[in-house]
Protein backbone atom coordinates (compact mmCIF):
# COMPACT_ATOMS: atom_id res chain seq x y z
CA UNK A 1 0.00 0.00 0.00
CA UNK A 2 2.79 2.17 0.62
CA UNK A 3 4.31 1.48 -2.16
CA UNK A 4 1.53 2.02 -4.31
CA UNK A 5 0.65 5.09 -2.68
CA UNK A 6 4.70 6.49 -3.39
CA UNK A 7 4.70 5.38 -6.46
CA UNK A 8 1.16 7.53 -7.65
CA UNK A 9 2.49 10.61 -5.78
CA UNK A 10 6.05 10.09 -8.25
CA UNK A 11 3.76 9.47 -10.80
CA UNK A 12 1.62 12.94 -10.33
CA UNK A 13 4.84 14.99 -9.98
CA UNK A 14 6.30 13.77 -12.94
CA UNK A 15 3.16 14.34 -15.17
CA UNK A 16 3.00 18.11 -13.28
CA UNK A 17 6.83 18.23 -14.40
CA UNK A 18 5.95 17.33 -17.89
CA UNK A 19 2.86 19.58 -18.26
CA UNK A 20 4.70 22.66 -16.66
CA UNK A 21 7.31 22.42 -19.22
CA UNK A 22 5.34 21.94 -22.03
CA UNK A 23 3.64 24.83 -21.27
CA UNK A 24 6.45 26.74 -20.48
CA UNK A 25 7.85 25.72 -24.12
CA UNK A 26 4.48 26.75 -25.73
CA UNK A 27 4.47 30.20 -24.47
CA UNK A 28 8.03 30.44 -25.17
CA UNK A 29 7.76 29.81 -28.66
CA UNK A 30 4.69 32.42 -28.98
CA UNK A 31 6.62 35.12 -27.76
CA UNK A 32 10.00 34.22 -29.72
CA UNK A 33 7.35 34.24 -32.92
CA UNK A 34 5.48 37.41 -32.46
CA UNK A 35 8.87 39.69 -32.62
CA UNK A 36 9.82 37.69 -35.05
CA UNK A 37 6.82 38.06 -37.41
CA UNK A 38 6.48 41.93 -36.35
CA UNK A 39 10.24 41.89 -37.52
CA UNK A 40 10.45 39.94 -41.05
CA UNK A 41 6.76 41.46 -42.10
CA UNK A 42 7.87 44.85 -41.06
CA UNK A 43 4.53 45.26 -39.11
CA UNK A 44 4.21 48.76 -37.65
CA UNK A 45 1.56 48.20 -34.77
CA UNK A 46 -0.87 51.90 -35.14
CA UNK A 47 1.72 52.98 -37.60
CA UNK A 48 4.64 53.57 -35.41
CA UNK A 49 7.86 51.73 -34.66
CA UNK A 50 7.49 52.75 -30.98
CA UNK A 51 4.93 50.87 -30.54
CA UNK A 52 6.24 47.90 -32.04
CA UNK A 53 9.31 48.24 -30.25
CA UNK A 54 7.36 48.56 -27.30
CA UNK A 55 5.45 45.08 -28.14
CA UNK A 56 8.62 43.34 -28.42
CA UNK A 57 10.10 44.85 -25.40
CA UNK A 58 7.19 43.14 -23.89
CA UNK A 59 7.35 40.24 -25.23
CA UNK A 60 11.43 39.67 -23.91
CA UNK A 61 10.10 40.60 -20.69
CA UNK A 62 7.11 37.68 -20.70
CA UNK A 63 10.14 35.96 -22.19
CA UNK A 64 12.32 35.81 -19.02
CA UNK A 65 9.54 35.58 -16.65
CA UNK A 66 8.34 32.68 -17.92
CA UNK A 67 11.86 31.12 -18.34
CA UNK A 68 12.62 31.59 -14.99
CA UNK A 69 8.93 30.73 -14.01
CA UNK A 70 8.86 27.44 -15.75
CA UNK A 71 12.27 25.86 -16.45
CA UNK A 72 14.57 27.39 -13.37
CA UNK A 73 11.30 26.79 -10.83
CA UNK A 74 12.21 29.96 -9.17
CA UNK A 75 8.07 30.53 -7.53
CA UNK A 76 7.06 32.08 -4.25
CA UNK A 77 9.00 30.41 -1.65
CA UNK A 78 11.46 30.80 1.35
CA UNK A 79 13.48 27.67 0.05
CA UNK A 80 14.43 30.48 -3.34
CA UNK A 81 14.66 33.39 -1.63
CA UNK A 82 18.53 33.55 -1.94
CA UNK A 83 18.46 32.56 -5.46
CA UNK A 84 16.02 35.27 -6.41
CA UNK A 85 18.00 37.60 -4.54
CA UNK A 86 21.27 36.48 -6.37
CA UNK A 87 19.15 36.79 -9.71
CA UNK A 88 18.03 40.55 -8.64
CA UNK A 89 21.87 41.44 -8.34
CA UNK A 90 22.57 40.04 -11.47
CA UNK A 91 20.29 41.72 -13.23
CA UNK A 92 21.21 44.92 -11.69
CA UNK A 93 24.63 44.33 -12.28
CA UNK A 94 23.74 43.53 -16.52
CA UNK A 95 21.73 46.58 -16.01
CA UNK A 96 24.43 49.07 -15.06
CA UNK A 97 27.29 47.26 -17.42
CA UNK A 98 24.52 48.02 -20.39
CA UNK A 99 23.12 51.47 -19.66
CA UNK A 100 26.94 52.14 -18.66
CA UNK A 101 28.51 51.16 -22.29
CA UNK A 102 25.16 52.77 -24.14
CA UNK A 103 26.25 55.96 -22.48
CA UNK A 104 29.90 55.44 -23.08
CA UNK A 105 29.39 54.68 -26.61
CA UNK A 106 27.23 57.72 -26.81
CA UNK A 107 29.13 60.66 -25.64
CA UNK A 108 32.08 58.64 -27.71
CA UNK A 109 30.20 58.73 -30.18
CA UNK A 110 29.39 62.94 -30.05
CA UNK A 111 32.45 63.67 -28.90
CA UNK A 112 34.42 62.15 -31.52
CA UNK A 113 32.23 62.70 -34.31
CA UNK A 114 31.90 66.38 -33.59
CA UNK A 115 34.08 67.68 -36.45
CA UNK A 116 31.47 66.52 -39.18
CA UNK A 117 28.12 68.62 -38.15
């Protein structure tokens, strides 16, 4: 009986397993395919490339939360609070090392390029 009863409960978590990443794969694939088709049929959403940047900007973000969501199984829970926490300082720390070379590359860029305007 106890046996049984382990071996049902296995059973469950593996089929929750499977179902969680297939669904995690589905919506993956969406969002990689909606940039994508915005991109290659140059689709401006309401006639403006804001917009359409903004969509895909959207769609990264949905991107990541449900990679980490689904596939790392980072949920809700005092057992991941230290790995969220390390995941918050690493995207802070991408954060600053983009925003930082944008900005570098910009006043390079005017600084440099000054002589031809």
């Amino acid at each position: 009986m106890i046996i049984k009863k382990h071996s049902k409960e296995k059973n469950n978590f593996i089929k929750s397993n499977i179902y969680s990443y297939f669904f995690g794969f589905i919506f993956s694939v969406c969002l990689s395919f909606i940039p994508f088709f915005l991109i290659e049929k140059k689709i401006n959403v309401l006639n403006s490339k804001i917009y359409t940047n903004l969509i895909i900007l959207l769609c990264c973000c949905l991107q990541i939360f449900f990679q980490i969501y689904y596939f790392l199984h980072l949920k809700d829970s005092m057992g991941n609070f230290w790995n969220i926490v390390f995941l918050l300082f690493t995207f802070i720390i991408m954060l600053i090392i983009i925003i930082g070379s944008t900005w570098i590359m910009y006043n390079l860029h005017y600084n440099v390029m000054i002589h031809q305007y």
